[in-house]
Protein backbone atom coordinates (compact mmCIF):
# COMPACT_ATOMS: atom_id res chain seq x y z
CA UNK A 1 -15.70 -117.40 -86.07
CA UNK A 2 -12.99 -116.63 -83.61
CA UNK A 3 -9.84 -118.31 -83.22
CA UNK A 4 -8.79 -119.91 -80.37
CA UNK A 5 -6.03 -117.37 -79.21
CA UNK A 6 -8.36 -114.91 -79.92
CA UNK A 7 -11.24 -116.78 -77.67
CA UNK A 8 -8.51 -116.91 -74.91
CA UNK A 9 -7.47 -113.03 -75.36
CA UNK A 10 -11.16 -112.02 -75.09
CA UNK A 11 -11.97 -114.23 -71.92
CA UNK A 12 -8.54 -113.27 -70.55
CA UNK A 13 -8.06 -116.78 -69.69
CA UNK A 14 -4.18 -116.85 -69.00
CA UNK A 15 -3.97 -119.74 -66.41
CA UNK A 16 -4.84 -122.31 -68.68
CA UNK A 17 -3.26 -124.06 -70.63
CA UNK A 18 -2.61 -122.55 -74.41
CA UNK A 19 -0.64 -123.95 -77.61
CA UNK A 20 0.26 -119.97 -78.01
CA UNK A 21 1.35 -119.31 -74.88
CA UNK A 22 5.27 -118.62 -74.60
CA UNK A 23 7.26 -121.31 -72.82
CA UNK A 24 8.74 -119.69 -69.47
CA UNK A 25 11.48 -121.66 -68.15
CA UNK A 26 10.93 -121.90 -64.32
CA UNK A 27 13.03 -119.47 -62.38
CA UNK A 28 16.02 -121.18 -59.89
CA UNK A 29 16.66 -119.25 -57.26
CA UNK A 30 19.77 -117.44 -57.68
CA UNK A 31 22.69 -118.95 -55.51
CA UNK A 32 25.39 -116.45 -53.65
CA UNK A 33 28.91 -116.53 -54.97
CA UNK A 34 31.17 -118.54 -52.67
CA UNK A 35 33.49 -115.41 -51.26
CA UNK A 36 37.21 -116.02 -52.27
CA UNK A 37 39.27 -116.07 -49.22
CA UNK A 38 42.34 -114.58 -49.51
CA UNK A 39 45.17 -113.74 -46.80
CA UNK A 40 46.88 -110.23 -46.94
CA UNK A 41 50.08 -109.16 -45.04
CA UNK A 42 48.97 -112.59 -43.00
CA UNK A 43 45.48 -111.20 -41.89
CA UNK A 44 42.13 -113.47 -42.97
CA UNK A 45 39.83 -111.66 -44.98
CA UNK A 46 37.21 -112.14 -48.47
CA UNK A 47 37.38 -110.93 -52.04
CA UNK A 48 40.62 -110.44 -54.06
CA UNK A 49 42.70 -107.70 -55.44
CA UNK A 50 41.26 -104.08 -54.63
CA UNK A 51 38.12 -105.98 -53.53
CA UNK A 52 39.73 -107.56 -50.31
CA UNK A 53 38.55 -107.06 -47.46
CA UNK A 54 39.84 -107.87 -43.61
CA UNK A 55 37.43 -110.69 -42.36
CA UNK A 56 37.68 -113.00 -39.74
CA UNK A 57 36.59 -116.87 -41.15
CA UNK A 58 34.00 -119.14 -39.63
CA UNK A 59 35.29 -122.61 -38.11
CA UNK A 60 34.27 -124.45 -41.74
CA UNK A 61 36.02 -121.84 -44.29
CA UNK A 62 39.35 -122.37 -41.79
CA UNK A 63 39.66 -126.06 -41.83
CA UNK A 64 39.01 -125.67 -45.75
CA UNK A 65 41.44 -123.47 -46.56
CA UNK A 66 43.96 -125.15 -43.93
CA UNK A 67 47.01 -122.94 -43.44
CA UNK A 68 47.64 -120.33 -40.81
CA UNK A 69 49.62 -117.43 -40.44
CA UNK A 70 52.10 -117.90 -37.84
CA UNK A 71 55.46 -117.03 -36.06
CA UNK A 72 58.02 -119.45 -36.14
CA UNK A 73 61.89 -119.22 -34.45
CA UNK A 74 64.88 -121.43 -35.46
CA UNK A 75 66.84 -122.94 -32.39
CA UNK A 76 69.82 -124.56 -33.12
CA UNK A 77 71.47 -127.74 -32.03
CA UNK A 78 74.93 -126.05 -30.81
CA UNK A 79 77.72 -125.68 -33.30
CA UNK A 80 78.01 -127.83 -36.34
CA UNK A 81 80.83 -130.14 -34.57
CA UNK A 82 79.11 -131.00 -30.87
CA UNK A 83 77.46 -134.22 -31.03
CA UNK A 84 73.50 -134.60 -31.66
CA UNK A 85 71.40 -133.15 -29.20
CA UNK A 86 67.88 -135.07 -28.61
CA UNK A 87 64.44 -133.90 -28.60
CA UNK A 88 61.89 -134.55 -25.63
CA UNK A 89 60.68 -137.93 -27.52
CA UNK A 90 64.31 -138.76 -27.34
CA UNK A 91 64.86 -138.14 -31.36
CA UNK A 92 68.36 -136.48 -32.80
CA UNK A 93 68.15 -132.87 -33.33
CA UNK A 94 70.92 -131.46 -35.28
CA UNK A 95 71.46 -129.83 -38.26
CA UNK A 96 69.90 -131.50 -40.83
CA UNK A 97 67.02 -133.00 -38.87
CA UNK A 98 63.34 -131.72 -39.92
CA UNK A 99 61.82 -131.30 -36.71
CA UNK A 100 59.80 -128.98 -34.31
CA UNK A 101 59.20 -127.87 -30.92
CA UNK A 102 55.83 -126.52 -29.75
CA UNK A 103 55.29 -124.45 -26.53
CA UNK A 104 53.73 -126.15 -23.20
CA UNK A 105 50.49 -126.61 -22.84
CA UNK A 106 49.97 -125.42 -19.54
CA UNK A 107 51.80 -122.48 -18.01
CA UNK A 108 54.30 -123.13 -15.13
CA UNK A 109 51.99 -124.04 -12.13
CA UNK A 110 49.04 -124.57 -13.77
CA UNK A 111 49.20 -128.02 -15.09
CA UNK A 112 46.95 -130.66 -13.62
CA UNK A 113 48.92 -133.51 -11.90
CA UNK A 114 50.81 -135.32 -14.26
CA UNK A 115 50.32 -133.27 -16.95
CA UNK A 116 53.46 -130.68 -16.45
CA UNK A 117 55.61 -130.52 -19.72
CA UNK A 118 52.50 -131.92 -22.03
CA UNK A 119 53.11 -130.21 -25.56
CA UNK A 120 50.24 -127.95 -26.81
CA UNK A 121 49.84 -130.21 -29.67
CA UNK A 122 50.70 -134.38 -29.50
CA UNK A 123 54.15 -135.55 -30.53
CA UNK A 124 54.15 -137.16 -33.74
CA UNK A 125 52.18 -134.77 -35.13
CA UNK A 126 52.88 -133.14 -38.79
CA UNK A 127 53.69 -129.38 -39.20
CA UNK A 128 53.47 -128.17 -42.73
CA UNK A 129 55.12 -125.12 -43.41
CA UNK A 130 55.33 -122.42 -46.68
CA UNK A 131 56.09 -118.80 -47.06
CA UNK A 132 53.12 -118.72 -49.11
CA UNK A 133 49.93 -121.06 -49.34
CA UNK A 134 49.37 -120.00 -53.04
CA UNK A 135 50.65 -121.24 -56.21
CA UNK A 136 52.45 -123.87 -57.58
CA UNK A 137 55.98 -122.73 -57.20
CA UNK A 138 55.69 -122.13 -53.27
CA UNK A 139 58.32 -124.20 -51.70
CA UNK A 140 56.79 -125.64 -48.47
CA UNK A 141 58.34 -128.41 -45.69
CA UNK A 142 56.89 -130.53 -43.45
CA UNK A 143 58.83 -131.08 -39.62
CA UNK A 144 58.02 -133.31 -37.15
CA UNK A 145 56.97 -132.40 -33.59
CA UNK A 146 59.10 -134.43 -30.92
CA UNK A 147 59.79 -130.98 -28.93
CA UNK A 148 58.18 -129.11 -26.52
CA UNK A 149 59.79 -125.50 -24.86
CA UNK A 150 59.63 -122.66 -22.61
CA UNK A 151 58.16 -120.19 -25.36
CA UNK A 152 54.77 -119.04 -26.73
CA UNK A 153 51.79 -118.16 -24.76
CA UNK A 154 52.34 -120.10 -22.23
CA UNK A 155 55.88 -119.65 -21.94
CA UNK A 156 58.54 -117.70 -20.21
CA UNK A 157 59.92 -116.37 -23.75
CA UNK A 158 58.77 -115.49 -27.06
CA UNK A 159 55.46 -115.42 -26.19
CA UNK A 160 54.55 -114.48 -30.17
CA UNK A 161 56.02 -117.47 -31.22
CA UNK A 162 53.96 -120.29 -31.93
CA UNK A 163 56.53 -123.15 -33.16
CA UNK A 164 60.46 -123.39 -33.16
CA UNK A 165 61.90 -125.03 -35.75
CA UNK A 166 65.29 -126.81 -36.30
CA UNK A 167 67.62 -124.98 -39.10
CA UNK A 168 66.74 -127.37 -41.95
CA UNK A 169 63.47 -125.94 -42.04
CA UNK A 170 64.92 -122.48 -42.74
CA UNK A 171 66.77 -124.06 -45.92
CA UNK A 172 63.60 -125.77 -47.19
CA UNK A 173 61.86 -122.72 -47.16
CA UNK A 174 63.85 -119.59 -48.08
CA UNK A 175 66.33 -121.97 -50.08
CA UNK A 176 69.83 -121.42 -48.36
CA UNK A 177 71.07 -121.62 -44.61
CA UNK A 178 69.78 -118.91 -42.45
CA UNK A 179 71.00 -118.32 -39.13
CA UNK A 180 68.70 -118.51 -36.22
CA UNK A 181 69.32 -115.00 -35.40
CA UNK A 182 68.92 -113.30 -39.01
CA UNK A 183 65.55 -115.82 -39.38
CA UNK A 184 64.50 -114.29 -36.13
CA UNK A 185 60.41 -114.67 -35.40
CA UNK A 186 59.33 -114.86 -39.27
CA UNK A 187 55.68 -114.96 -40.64
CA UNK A 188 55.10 -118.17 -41.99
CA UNK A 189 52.03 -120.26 -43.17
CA UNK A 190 51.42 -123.48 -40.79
CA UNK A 191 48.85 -126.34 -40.96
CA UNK A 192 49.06 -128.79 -38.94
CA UNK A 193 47.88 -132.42 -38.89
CA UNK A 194 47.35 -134.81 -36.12
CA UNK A 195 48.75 -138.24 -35.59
């Protein structure tokens, strides 16, 4: 008398069901890693160490990762002992004041009625700053925007130069007082969030 696995080896019967047959766990479909994004001498790109690569990020990787590679310029209130200068919103700028300008939003001439002087992003807004978005020792500052100016693309000036910054910004970040002229334009990491 046969056995049963034998019964089912002889009729080839495979699709039923068997006490002998091996379990199979059912097969998942295997998911892609999620690419490590990475910046490099302040260029987007995937992958890390010798396996970066230069590659431009979609709209949902950029508002995850958050901070962008920027130039920023100091300007200065005047010397130490004139009084405060104000800001467009009418706010003190001086020394020791955390604040920002940001270029027009239109170029001269261009600018719907009304709408000459607007600041390419809203007043009250938060600019984040950091030499570096990695780690845990990064020192990073956050300025307010109450300026507007004559620079950046749509400017006159300093058309590489997407925010100016007042000179406390330059101590928060590099950790001593740097002049506006040796801080110059200087790659730093921005991210920006609305009021």
């Amino acid at each position: 008398m046969k056995s049963y696995k034998q019964f089912c080896k002889d009729a080839n019967i495979k699709e039923f069901w068997s006490p002998f047959a091996p379990k199979v766990a059912p097969q998942k479909p295997k998911s892609k890693p999620e690419p490590v994004l990475a910046y490099k001498n302040y260029q987007q790109g995937v992958g890390s160490g010798k396996d970066w690569k230069p590659t431009k990020w979609n709209a949902q990787q950029e508002k995850r990762y958050g901070w962008k590679p920027v130039k920023a310029s100091v300007y200065a209130p005047g010397d130490r002992f004139t009084p405060n200068k104000v800001t467009a919103t009418g706010e003190p700028h001086n020394w020791t004041t955390r604040n920002a300008a940001v270029p027009f939003k239109y170029k001269e001439g261009q600018a719907p009625k009304g709408s000459e002087g607007k600041p390419s992003i809203p007043y009250g807004s938060k600019l984040h700053l950091t030499p570096k978005p990695m780690g845990t020792r990064t020192k990073s500052t956050t300025a307010k925007i109450n300026d507007v100016g004559d620079f950046g693309k749509t400017g006159n000036v300093n058309q590489d130069v997407s925010f100016d910054v007042s000179p406390q910004i330059t101590k928060d970040i590099a950790g001593k007082n740097i002049t506006p002229e040796k801080w110059g334009k200087r790659m730093v990491y921005t991210r920006v969030t609305r009021p």
